[in-house]
N, C-alpha and C. Protein backbone atom coordinates (compact mmCIF):
# COMPACT_ATOMS: atom_id res chain seq x y z
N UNK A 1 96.41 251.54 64.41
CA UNK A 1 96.35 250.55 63.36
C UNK A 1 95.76 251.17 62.10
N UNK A 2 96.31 250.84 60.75
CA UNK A 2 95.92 251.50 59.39
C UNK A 2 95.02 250.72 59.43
N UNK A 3 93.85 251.09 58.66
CA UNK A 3 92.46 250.57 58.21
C UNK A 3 93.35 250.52 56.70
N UNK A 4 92.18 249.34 55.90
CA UNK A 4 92.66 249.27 54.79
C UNK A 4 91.63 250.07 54.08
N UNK A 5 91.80 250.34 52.72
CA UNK A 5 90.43 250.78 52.12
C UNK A 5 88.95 250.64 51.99
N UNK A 6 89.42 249.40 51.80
CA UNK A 6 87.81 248.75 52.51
C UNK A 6 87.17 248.90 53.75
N UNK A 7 87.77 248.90 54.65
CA UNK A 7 87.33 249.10 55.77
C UNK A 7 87.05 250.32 56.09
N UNK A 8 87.79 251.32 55.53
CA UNK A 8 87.41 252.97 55.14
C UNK A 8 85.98 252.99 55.00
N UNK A 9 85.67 252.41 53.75
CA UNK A 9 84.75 252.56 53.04
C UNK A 9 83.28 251.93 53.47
N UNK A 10 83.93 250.76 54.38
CA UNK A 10 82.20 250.62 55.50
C UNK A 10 82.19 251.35 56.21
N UNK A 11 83.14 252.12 57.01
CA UNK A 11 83.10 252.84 57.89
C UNK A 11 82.45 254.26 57.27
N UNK A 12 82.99 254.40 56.40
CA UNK A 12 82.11 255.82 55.52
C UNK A 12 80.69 255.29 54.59
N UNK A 13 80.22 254.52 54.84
CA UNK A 13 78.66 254.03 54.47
C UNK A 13 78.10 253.96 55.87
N UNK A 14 78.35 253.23 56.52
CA UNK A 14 77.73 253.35 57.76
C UNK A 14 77.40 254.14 57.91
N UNK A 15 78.73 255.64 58.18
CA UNK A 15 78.27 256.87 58.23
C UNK A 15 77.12 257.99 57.56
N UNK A 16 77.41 257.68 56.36
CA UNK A 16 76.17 257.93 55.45
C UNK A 16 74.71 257.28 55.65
N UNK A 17 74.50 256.48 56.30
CA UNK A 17 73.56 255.74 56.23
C UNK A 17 73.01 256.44 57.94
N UNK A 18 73.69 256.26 58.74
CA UNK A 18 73.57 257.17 59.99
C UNK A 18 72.68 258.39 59.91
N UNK A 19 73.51 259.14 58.86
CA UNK A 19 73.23 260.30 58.90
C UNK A 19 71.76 260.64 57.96
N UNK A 20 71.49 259.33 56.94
CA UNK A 20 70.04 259.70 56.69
C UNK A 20 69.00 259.17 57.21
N UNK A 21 69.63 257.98 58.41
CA UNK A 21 68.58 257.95 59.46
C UNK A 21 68.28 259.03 60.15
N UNK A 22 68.89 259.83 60.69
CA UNK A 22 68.96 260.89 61.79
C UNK A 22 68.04 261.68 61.05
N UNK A 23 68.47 262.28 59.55
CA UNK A 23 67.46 262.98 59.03
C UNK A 23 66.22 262.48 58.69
N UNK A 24 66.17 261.25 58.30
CA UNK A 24 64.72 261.14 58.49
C UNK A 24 63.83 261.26 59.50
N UNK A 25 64.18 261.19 60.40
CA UNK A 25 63.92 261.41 62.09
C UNK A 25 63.18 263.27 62.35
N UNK A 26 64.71 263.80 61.73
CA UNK A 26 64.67 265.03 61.90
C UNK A 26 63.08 265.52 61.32
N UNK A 27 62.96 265.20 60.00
CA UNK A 27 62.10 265.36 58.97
C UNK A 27 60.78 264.66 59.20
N UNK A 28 60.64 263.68 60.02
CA UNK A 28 59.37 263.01 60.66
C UNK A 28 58.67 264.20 61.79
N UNK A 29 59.81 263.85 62.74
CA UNK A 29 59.43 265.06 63.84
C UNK A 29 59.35 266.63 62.90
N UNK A 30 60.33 267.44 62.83
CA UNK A 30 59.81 268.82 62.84
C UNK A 30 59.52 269.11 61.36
N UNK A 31 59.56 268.49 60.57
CA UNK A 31 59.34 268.71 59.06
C UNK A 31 61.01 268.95 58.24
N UNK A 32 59.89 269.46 57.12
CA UNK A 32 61.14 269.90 56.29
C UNK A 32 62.87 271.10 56.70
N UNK A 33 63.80 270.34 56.74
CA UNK A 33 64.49 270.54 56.98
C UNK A 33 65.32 272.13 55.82
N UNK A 34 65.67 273.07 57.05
CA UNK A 34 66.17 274.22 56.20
C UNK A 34 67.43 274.02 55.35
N UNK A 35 67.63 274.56 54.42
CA UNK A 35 68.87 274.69 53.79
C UNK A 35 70.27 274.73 54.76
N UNK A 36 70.39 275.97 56.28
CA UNK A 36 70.98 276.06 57.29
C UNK A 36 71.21 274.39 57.95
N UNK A 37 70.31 273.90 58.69
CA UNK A 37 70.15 272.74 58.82
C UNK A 37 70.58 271.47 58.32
N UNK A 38 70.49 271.37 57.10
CA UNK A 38 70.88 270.51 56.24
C UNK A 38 72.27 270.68 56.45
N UNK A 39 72.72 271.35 56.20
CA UNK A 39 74.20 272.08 56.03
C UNK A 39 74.99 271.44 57.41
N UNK A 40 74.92 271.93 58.75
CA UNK A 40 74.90 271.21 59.92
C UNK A 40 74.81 269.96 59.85
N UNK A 41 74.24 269.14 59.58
CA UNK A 41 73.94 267.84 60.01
C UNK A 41 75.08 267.15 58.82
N UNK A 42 74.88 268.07 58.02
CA UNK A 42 76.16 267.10 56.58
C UNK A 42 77.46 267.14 57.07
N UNK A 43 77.79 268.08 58.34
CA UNK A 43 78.99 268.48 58.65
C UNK A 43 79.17 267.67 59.96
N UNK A 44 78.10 267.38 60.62
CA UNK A 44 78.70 266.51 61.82
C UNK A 44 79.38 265.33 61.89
N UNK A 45 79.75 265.19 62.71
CA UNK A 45 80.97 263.80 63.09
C UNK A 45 80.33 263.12 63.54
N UNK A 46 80.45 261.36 63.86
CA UNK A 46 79.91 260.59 64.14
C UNK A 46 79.43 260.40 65.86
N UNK A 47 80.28 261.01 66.51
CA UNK A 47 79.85 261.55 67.84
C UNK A 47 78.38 262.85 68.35
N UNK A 48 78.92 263.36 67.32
CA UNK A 48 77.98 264.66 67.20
C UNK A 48 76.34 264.26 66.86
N UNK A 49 76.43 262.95 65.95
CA UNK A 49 75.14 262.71 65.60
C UNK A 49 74.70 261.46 66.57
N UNK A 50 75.37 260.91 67.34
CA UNK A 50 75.06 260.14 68.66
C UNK A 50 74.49 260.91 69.55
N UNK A 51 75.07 262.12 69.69
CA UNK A 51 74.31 262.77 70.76
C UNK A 51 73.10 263.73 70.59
N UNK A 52 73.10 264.18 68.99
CA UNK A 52 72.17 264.59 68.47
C UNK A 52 70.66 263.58 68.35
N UNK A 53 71.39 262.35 68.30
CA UNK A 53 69.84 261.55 68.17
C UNK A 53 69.42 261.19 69.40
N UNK A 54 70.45 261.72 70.48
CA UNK A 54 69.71 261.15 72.21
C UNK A 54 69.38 262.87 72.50
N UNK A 55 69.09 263.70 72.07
CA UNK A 55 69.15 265.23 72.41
C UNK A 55 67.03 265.29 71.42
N UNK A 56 67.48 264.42 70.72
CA UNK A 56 65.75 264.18 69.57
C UNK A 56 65.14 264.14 70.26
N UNK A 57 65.31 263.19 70.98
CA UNK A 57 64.18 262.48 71.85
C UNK A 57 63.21 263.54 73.32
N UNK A 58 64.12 264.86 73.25
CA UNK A 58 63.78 265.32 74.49
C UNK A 58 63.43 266.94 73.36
N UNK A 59 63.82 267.07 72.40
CA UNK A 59 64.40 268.76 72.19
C UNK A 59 62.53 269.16 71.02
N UNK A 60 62.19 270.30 70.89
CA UNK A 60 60.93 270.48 71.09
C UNK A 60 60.71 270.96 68.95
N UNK A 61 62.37 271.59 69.03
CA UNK A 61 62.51 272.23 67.65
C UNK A 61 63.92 272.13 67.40
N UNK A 62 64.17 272.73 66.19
CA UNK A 62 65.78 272.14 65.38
C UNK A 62 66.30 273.25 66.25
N UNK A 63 65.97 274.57 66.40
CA UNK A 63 66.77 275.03 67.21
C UNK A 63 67.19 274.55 68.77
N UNK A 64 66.22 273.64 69.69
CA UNK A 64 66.71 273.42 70.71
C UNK A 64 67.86 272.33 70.31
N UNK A 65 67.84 271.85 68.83
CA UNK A 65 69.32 270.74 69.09
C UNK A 65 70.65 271.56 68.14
N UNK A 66 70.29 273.07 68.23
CA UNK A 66 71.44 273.52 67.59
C UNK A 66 71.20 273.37 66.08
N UNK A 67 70.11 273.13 65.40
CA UNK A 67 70.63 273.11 63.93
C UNK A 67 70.03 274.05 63.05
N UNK A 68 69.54 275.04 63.95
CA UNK A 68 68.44 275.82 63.18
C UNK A 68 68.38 277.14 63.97
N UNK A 69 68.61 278.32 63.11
CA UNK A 69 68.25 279.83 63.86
C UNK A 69 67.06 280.38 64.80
C-alpha cells in the first residue's frame, strides 16, 4: 500500500525523534558521543535502533553496542 505524504512524514518524525531519544540515552549513560558514533547512529534504520536500545540496557561502552572503536 502507497503511504501518502503525510504519512511519510510522521513516519520520518517519529523517526527523528527516536533517534534523539536513543541519543540522549547514549549521552546520559557513556557521555559525549564521538564524531564516529554519531555518524552510526544517524545511519541506522528503525530496527537497528530497537535493538540498539534493548542491547543499552545490558552493554558496558559504545563499543560493546558497535558504535565506537
Amino acid at each position: 500500500m502507497n503511504k501518502t505524504l503525510y504519512e511519510q512524514g510522521i513516519e520520518k518524525g517519529i523517526e527523528i525523534a527516536r533517534r534523539e531519544i536513543l541519543r540522549e540515552d547514549l549521552v546520559e549513560r557513556f557521555g559525549p558521543l564521538s564524531p564516529n558514533a554519531e555518524e552510526r547512529l544517524q545511519a541506522m534504520t528503525l530496527q537497528e535502533m530497537k535493538a540498539l536500545r534493548t542491547a543499552l540496557r545490558q552493554s558496558q561502552s559504545l563499543r560493546d553496542l558497535g558504535l565506537d572503536k
